[in-house]
Structure formats: structure tokens, C-alpha cells
Protein backbone atom coordinates (compact mmCIF):
# COMPACT_ATOMS: atom_id res chain seq x y z
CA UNK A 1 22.23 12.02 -3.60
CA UNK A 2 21.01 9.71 -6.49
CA UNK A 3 18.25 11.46 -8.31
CA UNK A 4 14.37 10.70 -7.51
CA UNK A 5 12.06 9.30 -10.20
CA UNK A 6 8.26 9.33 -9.96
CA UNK A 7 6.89 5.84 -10.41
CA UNK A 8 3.56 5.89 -12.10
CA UNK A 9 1.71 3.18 -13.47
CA UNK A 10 -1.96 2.15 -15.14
CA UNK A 11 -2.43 -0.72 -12.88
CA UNK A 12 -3.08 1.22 -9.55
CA UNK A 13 -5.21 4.28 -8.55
CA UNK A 14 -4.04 7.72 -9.39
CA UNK A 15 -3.18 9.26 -6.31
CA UNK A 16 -6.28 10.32 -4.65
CA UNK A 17 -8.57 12.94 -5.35
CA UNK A 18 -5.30 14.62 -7.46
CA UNK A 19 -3.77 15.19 -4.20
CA UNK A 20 -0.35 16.04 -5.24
CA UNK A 21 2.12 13.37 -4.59
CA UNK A 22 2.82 10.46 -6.46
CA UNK A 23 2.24 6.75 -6.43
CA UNK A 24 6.03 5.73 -4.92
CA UNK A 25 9.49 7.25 -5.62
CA UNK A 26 12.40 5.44 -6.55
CA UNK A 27 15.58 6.87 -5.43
CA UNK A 28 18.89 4.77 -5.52
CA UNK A 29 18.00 1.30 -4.74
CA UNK A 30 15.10 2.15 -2.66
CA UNK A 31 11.29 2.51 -3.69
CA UNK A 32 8.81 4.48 -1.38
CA UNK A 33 5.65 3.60 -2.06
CA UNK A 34 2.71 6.28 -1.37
CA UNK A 35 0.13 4.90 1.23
CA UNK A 36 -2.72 2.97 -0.67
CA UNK A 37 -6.41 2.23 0.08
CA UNK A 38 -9.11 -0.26 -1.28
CA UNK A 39 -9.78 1.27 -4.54
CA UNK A 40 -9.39 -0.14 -7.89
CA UNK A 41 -7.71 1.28 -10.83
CA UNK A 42 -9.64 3.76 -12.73
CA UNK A 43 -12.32 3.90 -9.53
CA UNK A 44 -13.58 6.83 -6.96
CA UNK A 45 -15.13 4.63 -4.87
CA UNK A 46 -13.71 1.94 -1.66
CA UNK A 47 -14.80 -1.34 -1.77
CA UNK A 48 -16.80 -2.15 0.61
CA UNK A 49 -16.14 -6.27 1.58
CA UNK A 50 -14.54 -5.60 5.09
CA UNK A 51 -11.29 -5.36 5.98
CA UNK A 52 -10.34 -8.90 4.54
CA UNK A 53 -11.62 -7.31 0.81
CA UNK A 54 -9.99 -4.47 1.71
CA UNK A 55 -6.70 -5.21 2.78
CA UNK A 56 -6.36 -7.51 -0.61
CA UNK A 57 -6.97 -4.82 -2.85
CA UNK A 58 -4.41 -2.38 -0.64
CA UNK A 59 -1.87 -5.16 -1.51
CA UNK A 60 -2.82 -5.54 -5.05
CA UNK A 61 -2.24 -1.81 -5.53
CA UNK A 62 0.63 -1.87 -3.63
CA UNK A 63 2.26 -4.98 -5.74
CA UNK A 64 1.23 -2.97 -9.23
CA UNK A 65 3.45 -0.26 -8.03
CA UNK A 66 6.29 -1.80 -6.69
CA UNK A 67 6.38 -4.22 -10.05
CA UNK A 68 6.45 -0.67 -11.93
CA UNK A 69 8.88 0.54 -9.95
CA UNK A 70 11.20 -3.47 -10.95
CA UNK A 71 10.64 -4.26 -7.74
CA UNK A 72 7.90 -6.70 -5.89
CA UNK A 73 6.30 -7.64 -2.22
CA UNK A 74 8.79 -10.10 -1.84
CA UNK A 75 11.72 -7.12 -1.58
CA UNK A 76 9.28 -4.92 0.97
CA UNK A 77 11.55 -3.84 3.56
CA UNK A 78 9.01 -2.16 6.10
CA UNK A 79 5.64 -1.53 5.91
CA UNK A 80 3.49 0.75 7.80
CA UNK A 81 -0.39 -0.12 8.33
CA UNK A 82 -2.92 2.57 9.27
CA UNK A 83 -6.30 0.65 10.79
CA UNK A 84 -9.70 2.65 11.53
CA UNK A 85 -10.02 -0.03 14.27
CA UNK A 86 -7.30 -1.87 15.79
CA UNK A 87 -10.47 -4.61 16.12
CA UNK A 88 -9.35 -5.27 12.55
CA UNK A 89 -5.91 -6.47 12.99
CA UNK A 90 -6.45 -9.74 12.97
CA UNK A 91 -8.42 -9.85 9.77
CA UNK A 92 -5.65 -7.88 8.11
CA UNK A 93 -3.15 -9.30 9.68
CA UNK A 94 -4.48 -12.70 7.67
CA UNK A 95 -4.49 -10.86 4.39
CA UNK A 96 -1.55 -10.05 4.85
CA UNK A 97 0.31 -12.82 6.37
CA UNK A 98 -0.44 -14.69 2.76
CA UNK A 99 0.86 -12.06 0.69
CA UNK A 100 4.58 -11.19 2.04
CA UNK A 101 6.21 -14.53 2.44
CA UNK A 102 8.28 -16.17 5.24
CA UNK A 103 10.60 -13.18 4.96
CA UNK A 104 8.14 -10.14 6.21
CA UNK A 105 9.06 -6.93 6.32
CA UNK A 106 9.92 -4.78 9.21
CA UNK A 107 5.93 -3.03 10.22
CA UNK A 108 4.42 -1.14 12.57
CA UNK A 109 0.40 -1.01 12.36
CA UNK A 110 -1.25 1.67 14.34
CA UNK A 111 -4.99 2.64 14.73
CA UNK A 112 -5.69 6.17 13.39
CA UNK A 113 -8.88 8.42 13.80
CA UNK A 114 -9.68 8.50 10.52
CA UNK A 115 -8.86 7.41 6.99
CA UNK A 116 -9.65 8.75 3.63
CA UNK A 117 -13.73 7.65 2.41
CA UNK A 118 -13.75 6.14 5.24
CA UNK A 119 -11.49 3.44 4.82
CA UNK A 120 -10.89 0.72 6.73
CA UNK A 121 -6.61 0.16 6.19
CA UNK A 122 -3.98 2.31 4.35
CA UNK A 123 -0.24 0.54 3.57
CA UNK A 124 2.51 2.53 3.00
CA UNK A 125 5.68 0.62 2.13
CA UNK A 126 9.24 0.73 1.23
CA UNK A 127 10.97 -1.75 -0.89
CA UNK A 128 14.84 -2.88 -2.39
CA UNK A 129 14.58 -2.90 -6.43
């Protein structure tokens, strides 16, 4: 097995509340990317904004950590979104449409009970270097 390699960078939040695991993983040509929320670097607290705010700063984190990793949204290879309320998809769905291209990623979006601080979306993601 190729060797793993924490990926770890300035540009994104630290992984929440020092909950131990780490912003994504590179192993081989493959980076898995930790599931992100609406915060901003060096912040505690979500933005608030709605899930259209919210969904742009997931994929700002998420594109900070994949370009640390030499990789980018344009190499995503499947995504998974976590919505409070599947009444949201559309809005995210927008946000998100704009970001990844005319080549998406495999996904599967799925409403959960709850999210961390009450989040509105979390995107996990896994992408080719």
C-alpha cells in the first residue's frame, strides 16, 4: 500500500473543535478530503448567509485543501453532501453546479439529523492529484 500523508494547510479551518482527524489524506494518487462546513480559516463560528453563503464557503475550504494536497475541484471524483434539510438542495445544488465544471463528480447528497453548530451542508470529497 503506498504510504498516507496528512494534508494540512493555512488556508482552511483546522479540523473542528481539535477533533482528531485531519483535513484530507493523500495516499497514492488519491486525496480524501475530511468533510467541511461554512467556517472560515482561523474562525469558531458558521456563517450564517443561508445555504447559498454556506455552501460557497464549504467549497472554498474544500478547494484550499485539495490545491494543498496538488490537486483541485476540477479532479473531484465523488463528492458526498450532508444537508440539514433536503429543502436546501436546490440552493446548494446552484452553488455548486458553478463550482465543479461540465465534468461533475460522481455524488450522493443525503439529508442528515443534524450537523455540527448547526450547520446547514457538510462536503466530503475525494479527488485524482
Amino acid at each position: 500500500m503506498a504510504e498516507k500523508e496528512v494534508v494540512r494547510t493555512e488556508a482552511a479551518p483546522a479540523p473542528f473543535q481539535g477533533a482528531p482527524y485531519s483535513q484530507a489524506i493523500r495516499v497514492g494518487d488519491l486525496v480524501f478530503v475530511s468533510g467541511q462546513l461554512a467556517l472560515r480559516p482561523g474562525e469558531t463560528e458558521l456563517m450564517g448567509g443561508g445555504i447559498g453563503p454556506q455552501t460557497e464557503q464549504v467549497l472554498a475550504n474544500l478547494r484550499a485543501i485539495l490545491e494543498a494536497a496538488g490537486s483541485g475541484l476540477d479532479r473531484l471524483v465523488k463528492t458526498t453532501v450532508y444537508l440539514a434539510s433536503l429543502d436546501d438542495f436546490g440552493g446548494m445544488n446552484e452553488v455548486y453546479a458553478r463550482h465543479v465544471g461540465d465534468r461533475p463528480p460522481a455524488r450522493a447528497t443525503v439529508e442528515v439529523a443534524r450537523l455540527p453548530s448547526g450547520a446547514l451542508v457538510e462536503i466530503e470529497a475525494v479527488a485524482h492529484l
